[in-house]
N, C-alpha and C. Protein backbone atom coordinates (compact mmCIF):
# COMPACT_ATOMS: atom_id res chain seq x y z
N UNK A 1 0.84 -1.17 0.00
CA UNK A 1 0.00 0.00 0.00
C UNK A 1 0.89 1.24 0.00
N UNK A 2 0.56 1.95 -1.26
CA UNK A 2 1.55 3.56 -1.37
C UNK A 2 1.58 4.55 0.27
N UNK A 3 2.38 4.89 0.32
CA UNK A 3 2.28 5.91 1.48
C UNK A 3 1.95 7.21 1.10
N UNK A 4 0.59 7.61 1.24
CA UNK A 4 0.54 9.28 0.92
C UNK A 4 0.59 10.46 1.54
N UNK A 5 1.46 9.91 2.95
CA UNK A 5 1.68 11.38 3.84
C UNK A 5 2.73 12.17 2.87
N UNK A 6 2.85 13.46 3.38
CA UNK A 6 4.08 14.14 2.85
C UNK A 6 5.29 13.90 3.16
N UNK A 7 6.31 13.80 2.68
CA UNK A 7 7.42 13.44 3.09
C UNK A 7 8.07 14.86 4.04
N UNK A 8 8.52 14.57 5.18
CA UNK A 8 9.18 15.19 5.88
C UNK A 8 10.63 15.75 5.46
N UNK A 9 10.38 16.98 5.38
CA UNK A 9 11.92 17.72 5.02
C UNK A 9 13.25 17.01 5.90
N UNK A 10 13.93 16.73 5.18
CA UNK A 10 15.30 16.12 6.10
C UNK A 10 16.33 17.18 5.93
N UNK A 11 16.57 18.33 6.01
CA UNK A 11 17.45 19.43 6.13
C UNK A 11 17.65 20.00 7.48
N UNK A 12 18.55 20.17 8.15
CA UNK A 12 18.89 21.10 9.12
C UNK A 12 19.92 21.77 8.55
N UNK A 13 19.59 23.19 9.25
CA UNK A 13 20.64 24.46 8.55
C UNK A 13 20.74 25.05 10.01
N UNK A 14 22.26 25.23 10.25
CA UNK A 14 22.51 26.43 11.26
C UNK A 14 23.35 27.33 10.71
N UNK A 15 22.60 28.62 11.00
CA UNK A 15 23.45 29.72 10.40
C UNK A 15 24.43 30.44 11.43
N UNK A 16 25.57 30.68 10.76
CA UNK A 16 26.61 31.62 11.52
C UNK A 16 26.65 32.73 10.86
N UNK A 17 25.72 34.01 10.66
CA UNK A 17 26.12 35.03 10.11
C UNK A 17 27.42 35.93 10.14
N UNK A 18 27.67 36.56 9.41
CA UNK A 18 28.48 37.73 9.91
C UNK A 18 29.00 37.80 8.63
N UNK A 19 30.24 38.71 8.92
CA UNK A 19 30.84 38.82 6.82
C UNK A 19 31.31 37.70 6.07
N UNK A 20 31.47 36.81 6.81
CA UNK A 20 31.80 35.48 6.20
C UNK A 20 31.30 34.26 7.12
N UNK A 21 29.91 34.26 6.17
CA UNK A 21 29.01 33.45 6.89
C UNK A 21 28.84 32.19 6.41
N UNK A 22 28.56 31.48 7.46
CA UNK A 22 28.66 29.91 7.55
C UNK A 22 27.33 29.27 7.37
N UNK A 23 26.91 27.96 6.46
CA UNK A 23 25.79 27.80 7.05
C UNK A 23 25.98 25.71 6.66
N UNK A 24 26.23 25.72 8.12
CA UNK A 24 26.39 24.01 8.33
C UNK A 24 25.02 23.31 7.80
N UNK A 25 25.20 22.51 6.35
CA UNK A 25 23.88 21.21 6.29
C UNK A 25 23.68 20.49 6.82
N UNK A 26 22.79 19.52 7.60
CA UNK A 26 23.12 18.37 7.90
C UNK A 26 21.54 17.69 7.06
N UNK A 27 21.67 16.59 6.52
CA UNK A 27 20.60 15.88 5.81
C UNK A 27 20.48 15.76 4.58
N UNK A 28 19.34 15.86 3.93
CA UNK A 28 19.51 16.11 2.12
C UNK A 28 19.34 17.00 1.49
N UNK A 29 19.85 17.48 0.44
CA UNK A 29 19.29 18.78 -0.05
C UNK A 29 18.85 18.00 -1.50
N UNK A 30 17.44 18.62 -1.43
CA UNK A 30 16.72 18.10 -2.75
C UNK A 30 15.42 18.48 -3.34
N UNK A 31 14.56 18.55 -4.07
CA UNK A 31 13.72 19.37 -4.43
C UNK A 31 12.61 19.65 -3.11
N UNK A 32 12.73 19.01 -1.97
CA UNK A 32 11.72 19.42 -0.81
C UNK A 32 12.41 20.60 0.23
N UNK A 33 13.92 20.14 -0.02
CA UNK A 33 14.70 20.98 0.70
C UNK A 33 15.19 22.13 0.55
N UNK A 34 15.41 22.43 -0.73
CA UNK A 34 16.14 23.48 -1.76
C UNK A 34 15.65 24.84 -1.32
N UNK A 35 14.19 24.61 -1.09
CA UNK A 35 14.13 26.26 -0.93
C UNK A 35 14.20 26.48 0.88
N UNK A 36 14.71 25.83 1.28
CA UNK A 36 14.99 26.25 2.96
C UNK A 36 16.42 27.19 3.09
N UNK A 37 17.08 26.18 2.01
CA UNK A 37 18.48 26.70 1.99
C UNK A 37 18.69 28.13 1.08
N UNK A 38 17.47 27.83 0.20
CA UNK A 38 17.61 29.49 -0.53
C UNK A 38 17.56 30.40 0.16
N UNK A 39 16.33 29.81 1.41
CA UNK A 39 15.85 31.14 2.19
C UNK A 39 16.99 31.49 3.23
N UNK A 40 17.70 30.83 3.48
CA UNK A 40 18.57 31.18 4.71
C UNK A 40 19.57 31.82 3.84
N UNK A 41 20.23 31.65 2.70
CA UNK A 41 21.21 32.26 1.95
C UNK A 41 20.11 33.80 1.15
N UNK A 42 19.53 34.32 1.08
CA UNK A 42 18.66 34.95 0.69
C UNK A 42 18.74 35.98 2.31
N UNK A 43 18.18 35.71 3.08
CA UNK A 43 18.61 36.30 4.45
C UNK A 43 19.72 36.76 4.91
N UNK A 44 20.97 36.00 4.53
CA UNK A 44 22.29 36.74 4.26
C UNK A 44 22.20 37.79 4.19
N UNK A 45 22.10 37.62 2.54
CA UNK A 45 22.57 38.35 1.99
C UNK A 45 21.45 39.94 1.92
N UNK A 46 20.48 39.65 2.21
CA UNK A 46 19.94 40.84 1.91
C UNK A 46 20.41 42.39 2.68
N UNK A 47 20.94 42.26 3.17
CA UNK A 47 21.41 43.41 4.52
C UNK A 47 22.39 43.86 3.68
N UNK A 48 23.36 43.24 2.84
CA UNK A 48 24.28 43.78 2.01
C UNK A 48 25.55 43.69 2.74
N UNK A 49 25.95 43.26 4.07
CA UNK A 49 27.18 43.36 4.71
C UNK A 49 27.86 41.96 4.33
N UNK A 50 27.00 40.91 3.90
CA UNK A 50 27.98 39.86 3.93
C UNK A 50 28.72 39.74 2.46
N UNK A 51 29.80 38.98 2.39
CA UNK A 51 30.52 38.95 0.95
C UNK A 51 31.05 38.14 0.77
N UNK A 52 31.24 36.67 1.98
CA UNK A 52 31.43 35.36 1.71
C UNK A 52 30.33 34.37 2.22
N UNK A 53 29.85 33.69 1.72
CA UNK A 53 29.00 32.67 2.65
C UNK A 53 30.00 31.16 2.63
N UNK A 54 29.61 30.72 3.24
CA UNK A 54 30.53 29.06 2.97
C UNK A 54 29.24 28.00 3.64
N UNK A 55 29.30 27.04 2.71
CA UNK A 55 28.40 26.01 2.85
C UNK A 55 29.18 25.15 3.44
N UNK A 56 28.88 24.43 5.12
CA UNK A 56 29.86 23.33 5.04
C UNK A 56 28.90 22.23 4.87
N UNK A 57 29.31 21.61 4.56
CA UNK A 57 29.19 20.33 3.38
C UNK A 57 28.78 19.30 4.40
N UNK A 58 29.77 19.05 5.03
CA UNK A 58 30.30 17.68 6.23
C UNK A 58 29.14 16.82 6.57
N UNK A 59 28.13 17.45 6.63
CA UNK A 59 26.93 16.64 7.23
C UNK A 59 25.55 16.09 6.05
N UNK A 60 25.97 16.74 4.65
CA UNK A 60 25.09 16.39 3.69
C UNK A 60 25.45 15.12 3.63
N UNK A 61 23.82 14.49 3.52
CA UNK A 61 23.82 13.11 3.36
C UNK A 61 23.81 12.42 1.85
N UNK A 62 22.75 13.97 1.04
CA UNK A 62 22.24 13.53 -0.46
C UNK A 62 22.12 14.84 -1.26
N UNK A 63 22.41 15.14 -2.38
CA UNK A 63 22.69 16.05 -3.22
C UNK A 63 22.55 15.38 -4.06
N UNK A 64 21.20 16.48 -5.23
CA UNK A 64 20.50 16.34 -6.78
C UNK A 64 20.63 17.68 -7.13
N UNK A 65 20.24 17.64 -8.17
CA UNK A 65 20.50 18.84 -9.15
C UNK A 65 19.40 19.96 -8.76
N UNK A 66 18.87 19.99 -7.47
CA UNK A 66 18.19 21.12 -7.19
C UNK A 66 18.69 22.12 -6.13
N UNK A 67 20.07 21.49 -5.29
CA UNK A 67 20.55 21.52 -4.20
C UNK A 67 21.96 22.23 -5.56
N UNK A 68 22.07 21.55 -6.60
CA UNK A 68 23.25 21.99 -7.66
C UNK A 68 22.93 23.56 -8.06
N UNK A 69 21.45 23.36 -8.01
CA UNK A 69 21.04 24.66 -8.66
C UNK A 69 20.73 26.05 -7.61
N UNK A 70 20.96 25.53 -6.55
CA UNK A 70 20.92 26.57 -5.18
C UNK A 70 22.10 26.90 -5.32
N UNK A 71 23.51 26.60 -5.03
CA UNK A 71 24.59 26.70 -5.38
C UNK A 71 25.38 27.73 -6.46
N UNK A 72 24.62 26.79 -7.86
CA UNK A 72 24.39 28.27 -8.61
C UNK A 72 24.37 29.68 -8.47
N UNK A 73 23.02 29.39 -7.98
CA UNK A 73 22.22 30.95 -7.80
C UNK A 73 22.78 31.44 -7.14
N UNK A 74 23.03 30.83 -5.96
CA UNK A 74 23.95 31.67 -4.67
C UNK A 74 25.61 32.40 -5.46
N UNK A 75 26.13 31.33 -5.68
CA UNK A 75 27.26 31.88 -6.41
C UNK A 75 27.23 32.96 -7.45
N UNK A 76 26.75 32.78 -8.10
CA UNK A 76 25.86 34.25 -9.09
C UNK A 76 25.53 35.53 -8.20
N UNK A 77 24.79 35.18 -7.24
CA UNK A 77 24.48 36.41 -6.56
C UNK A 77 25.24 37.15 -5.53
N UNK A 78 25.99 36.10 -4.99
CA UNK A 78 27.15 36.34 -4.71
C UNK A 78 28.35 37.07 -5.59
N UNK A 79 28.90 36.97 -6.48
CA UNK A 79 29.36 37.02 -7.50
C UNK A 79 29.09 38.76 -8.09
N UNK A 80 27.78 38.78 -8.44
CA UNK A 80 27.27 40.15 -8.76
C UNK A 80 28.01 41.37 -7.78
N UNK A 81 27.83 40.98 -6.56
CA UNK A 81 28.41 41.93 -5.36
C UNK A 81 29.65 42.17 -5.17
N UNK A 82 30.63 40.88 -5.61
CA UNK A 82 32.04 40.91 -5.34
C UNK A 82 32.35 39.86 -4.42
N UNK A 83 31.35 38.91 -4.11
CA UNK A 83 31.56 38.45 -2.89
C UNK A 83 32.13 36.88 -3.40
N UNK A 84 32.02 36.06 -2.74
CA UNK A 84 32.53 34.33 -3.17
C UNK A 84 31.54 33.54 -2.47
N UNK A 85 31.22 32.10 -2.75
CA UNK A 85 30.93 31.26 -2.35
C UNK A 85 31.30 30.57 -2.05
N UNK A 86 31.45 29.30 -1.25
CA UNK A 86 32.93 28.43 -0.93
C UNK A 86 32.00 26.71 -0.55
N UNK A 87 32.38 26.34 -0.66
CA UNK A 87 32.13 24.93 -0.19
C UNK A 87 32.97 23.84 0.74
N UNK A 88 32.55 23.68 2.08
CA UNK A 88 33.68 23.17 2.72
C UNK A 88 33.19 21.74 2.98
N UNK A 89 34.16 20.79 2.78
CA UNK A 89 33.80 19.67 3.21
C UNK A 89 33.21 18.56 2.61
N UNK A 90 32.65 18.78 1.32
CA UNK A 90 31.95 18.12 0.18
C UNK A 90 32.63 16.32 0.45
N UNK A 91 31.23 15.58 0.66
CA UNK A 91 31.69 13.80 0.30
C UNK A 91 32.22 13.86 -0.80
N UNK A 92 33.10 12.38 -1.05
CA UNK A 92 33.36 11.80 -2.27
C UNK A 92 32.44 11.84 -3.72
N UNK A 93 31.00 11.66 -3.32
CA UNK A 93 29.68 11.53 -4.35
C UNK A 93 29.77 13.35 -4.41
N UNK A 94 29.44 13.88 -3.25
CA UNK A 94 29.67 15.31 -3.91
C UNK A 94 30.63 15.95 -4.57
N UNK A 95 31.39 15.83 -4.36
CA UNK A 95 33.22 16.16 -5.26
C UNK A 95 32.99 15.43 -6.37
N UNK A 96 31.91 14.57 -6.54
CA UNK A 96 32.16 13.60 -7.79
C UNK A 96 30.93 14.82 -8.92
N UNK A 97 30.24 14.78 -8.20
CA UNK A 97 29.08 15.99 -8.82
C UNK A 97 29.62 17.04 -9.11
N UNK A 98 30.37 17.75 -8.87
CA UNK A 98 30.53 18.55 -8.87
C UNK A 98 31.85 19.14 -9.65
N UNK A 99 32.51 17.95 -10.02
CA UNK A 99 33.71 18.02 -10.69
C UNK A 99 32.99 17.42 -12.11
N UNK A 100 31.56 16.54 -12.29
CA UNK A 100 31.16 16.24 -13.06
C UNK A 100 30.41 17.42 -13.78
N UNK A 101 30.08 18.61 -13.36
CA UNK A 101 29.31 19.36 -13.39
C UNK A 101 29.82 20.72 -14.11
N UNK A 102 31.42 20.45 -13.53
CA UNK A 102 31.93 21.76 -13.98
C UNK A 102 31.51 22.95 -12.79
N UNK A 103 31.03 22.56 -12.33
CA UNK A 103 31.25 23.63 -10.80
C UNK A 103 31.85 23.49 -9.54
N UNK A 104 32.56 22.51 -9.55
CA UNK A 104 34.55 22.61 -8.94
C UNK A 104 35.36 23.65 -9.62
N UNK A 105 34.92 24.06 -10.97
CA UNK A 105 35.75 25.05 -11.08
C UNK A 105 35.47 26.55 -10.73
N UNK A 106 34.08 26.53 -10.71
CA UNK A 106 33.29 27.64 -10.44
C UNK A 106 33.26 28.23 -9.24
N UNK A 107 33.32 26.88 -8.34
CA UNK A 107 32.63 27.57 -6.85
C UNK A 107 33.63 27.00 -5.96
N UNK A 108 34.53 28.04 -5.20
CA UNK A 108 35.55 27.00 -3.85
C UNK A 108 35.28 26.22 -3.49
N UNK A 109 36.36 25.12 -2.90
CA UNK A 109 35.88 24.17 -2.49
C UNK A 109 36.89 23.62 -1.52
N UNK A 110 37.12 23.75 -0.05
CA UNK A 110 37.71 23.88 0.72
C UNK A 110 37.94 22.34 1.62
């Protein structure tokens, strides 16, 4: 028998603001999750003081191309300002994405 509850977001985000702000994943980032993480990088940045964010990585469990495409955007908008994006900590499967992707070259990766 199908299960038709909603699936429960598996993302935790803690933010460390400031000019070079941190924001630790822990769980999946994926089309249920994607826009949690927009919104907290979106909150950043809107004040205009920050000019690095860094994603640490360490605790992502699962990364798809919607979590690829947050990344993006962030880096872009980042980018526009002068600022950087950075990526710390990325698994093996993520370093693998991401070098597959052509955005290892794009976006730090620490």
């Amino acid at each position: 028998m199908p299960d038709d509850a909603p699936r429960t977001a598996l993302l935790d985000l803690d933010v460390a603001p400031g000019a070079t702000s941190t924001i630790t994943l822990v769980g999946e980032l994926d089309p249920a999750t994607a826009p949690q993480l927009e919104e907290a990088i979106d909150g950043l940045l809107g004040d205009g003081t920050v000019d690095r964010v860094v994603l640490d990585l360490t605790g992502l469990t699962f990364l798809d191309s919607s979590g690829l495409r947050v990344f993006v955007t962030a880096r872009q908008s980042l980018a526009d300002r002068g600022g950087e994006l950075a990526l710390r900590g990325p698994s093996a499967n993520t370093q693998r994405l991401l070098d597959i992707t052509g955005l290892g070259e794009l976006i730090s990766v620490e």
